[in-house]
C-alpha atoms as a PDB file:
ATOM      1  CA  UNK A   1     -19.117  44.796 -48.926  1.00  0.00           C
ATOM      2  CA  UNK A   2     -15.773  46.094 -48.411  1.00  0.00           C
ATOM      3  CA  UNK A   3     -13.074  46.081 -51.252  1.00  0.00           C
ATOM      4  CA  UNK A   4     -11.392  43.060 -49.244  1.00  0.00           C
ATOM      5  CA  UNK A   5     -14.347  40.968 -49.233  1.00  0.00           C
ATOM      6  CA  UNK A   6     -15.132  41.892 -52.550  1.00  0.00           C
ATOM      7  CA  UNK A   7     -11.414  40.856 -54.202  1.00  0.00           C
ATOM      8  CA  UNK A   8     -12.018  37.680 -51.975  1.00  0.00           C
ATOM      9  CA  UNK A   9     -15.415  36.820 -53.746  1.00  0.00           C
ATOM     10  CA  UNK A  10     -13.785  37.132 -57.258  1.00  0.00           C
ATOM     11  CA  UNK A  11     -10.789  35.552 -56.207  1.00  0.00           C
ATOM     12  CA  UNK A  12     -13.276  32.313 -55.184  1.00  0.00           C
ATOM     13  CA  UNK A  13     -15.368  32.356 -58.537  1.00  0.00           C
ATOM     14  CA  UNK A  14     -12.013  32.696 -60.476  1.00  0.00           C
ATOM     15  CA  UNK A  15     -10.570  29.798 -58.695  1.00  0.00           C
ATOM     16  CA  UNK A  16     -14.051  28.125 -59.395  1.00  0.00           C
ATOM     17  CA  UNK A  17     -14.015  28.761 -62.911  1.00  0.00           C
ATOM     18  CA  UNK A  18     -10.533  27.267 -63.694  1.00  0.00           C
ATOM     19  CA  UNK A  19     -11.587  23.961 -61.972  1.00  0.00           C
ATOM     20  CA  UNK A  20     -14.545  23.880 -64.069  1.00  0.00           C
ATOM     21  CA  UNK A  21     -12.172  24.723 -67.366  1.00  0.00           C
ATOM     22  CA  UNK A  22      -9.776  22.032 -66.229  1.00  0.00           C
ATOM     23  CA  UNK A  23     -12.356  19.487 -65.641  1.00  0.00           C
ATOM     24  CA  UNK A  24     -14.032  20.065 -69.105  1.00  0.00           C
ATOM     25  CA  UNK A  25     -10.881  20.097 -70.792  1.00  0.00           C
ATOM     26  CA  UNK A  26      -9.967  16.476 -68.754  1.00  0.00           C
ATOM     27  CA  UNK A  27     -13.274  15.168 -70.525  1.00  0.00           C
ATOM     28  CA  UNK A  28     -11.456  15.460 -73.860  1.00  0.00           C
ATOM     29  CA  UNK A  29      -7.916  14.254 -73.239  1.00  0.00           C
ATOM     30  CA  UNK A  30      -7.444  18.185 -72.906  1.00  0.00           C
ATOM     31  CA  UNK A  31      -4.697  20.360 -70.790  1.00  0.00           C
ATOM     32  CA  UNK A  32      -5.950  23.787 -69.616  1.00  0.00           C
ATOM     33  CA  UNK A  33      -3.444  25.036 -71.942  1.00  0.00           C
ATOM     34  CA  UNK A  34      -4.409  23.066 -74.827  1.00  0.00           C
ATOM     35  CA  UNK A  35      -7.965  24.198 -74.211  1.00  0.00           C
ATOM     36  CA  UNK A  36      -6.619  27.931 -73.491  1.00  0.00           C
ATOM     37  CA  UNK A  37      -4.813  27.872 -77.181  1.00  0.00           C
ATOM     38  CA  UNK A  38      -7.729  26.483 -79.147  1.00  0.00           C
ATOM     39  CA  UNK A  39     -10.009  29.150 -77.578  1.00  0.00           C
ATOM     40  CA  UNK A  40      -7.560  32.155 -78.679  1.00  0.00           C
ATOM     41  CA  UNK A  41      -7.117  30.026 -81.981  1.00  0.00           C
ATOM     42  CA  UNK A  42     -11.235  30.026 -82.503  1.00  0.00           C
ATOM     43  CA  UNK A  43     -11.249  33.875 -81.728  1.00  0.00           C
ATOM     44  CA  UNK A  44      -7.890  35.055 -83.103  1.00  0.00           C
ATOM     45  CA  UNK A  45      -7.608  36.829 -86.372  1.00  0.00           C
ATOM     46  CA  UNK A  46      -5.781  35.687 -89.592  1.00  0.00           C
ATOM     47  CA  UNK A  47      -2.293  37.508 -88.728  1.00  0.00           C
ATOM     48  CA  UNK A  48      -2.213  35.810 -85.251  1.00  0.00           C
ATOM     49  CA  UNK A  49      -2.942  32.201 -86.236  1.00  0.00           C
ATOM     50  CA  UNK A  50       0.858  31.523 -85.827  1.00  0.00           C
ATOM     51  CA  UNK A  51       2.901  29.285 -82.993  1.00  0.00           C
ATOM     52  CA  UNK A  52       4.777  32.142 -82.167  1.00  0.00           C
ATOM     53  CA  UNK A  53       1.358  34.318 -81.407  1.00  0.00           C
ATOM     54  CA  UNK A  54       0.205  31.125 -79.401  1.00  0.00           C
ATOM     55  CA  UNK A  55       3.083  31.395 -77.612  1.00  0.00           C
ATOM     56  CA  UNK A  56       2.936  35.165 -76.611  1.00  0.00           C
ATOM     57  CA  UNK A  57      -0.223  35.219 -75.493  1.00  0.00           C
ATOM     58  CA  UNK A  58       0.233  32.165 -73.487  1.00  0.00           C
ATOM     59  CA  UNK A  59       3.560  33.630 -72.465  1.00  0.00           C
ATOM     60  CA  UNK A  60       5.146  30.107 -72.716  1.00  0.00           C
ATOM     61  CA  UNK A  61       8.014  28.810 -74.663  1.00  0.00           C
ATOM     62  CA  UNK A  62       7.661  28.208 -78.766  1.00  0.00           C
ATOM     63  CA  UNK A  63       8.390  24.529 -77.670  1.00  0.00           C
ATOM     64  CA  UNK A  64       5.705  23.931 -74.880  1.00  0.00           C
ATOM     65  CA  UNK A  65       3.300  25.408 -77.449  1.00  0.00           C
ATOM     66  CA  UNK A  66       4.726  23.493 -80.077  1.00  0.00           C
ATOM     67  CA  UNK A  67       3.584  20.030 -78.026  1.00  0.00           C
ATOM     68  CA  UNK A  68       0.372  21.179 -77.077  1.00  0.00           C
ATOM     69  CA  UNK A  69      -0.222  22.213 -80.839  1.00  0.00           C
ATOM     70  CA  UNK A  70       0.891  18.876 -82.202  1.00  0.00           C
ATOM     71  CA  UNK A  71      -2.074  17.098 -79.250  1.00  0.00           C
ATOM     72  CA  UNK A  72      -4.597  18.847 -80.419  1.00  0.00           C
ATOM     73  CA  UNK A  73      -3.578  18.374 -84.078  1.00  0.00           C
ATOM     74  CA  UNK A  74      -3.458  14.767 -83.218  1.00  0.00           C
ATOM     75  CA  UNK A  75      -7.063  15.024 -81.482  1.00  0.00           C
ATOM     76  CA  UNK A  76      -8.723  16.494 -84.703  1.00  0.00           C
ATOM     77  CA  UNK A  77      -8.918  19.661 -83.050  1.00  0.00           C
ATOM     78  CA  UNK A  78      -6.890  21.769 -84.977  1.00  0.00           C
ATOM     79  CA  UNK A  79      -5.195  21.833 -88.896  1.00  0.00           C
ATOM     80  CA  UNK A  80      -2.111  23.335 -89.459  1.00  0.00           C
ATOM     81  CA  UNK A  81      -1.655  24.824 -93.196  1.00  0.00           C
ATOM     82  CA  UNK A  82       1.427  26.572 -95.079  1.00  0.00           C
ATOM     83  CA  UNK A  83       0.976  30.608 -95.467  1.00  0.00           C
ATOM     84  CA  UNK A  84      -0.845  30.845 -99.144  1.00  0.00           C
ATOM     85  CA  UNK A  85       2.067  33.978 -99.663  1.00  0.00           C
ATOM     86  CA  UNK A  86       4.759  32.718 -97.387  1.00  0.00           C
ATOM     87  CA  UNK A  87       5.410  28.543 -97.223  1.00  0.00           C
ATOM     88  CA  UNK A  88       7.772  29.092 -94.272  1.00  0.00           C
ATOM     89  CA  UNK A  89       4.392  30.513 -92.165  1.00  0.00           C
ATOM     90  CA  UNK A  90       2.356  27.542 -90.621  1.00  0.00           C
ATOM     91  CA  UNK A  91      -1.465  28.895 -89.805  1.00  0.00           C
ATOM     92  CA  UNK A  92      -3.206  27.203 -87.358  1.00  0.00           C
ATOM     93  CA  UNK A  93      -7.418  26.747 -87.544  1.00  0.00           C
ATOM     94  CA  UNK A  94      -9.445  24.910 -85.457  1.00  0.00           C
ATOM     95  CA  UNK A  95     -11.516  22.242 -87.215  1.00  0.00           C
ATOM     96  CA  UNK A  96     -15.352  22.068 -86.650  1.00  0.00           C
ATOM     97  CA  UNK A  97     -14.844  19.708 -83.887  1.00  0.00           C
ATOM     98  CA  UNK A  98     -12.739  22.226 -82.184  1.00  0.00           C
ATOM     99  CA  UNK A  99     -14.514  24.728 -82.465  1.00  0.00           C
ATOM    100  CA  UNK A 100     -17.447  22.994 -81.541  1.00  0.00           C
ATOM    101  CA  UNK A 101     -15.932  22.227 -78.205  1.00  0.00           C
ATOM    102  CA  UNK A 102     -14.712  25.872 -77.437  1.00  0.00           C
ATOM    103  CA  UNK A 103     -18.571  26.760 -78.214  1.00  0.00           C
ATOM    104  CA  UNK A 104     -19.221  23.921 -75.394  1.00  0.00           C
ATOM    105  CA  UNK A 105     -17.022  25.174 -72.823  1.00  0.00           C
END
């Protein structure tokens, strides 16, 4: 298999995989992003549980993040809680059920 054909094939599985993502994430009242920001939020570690680390690994605005945060918040997919040290810091943690579905995707 030439290089060409080979790019092609993971080109067509990566292609297939995102349709699949989207369509699981449709199944839930889900946006690919939503369901791309509770994944890094179930895998993520304590000093990048923060909107602003959503929003540079998404490499989206603070306020697109900010929306899809406040859906799944609204789903009962993820908690937001004040910084025990810091109260200006809001930490973001999936809740069971959201982490339950990341497990399921």
């Amino acid at each position: 298999m030439s290089a060409q054909e080979a790019n092609d094939v993971l080109e067509r599985l990566c292609n297939l995989q995102r349709m699949e993502a989207r369509a699981f994430g449709l199944r839930y009242g889900l946006q690919p992003v939503q369901m791309e920001a509770l994944t890094y939020l179930t895998q993520c570690n304590r000093y990048s549980n923060t909107p602003q680390a959503v929003a540079e690994y998404l490499g989206l605005t603070k306020g697109t993040v900010s929306q899809s945060l406040k859906v799944l918040e609204q789903k009962g997919f993820l908690r937001k809680e004040a910084d025990h040290e810091d109260k200006r810091i809001v930490r973001l943690a999936p809740t069971t059920k959201g982490s339950n579905l990341v497990k399921k995707a």
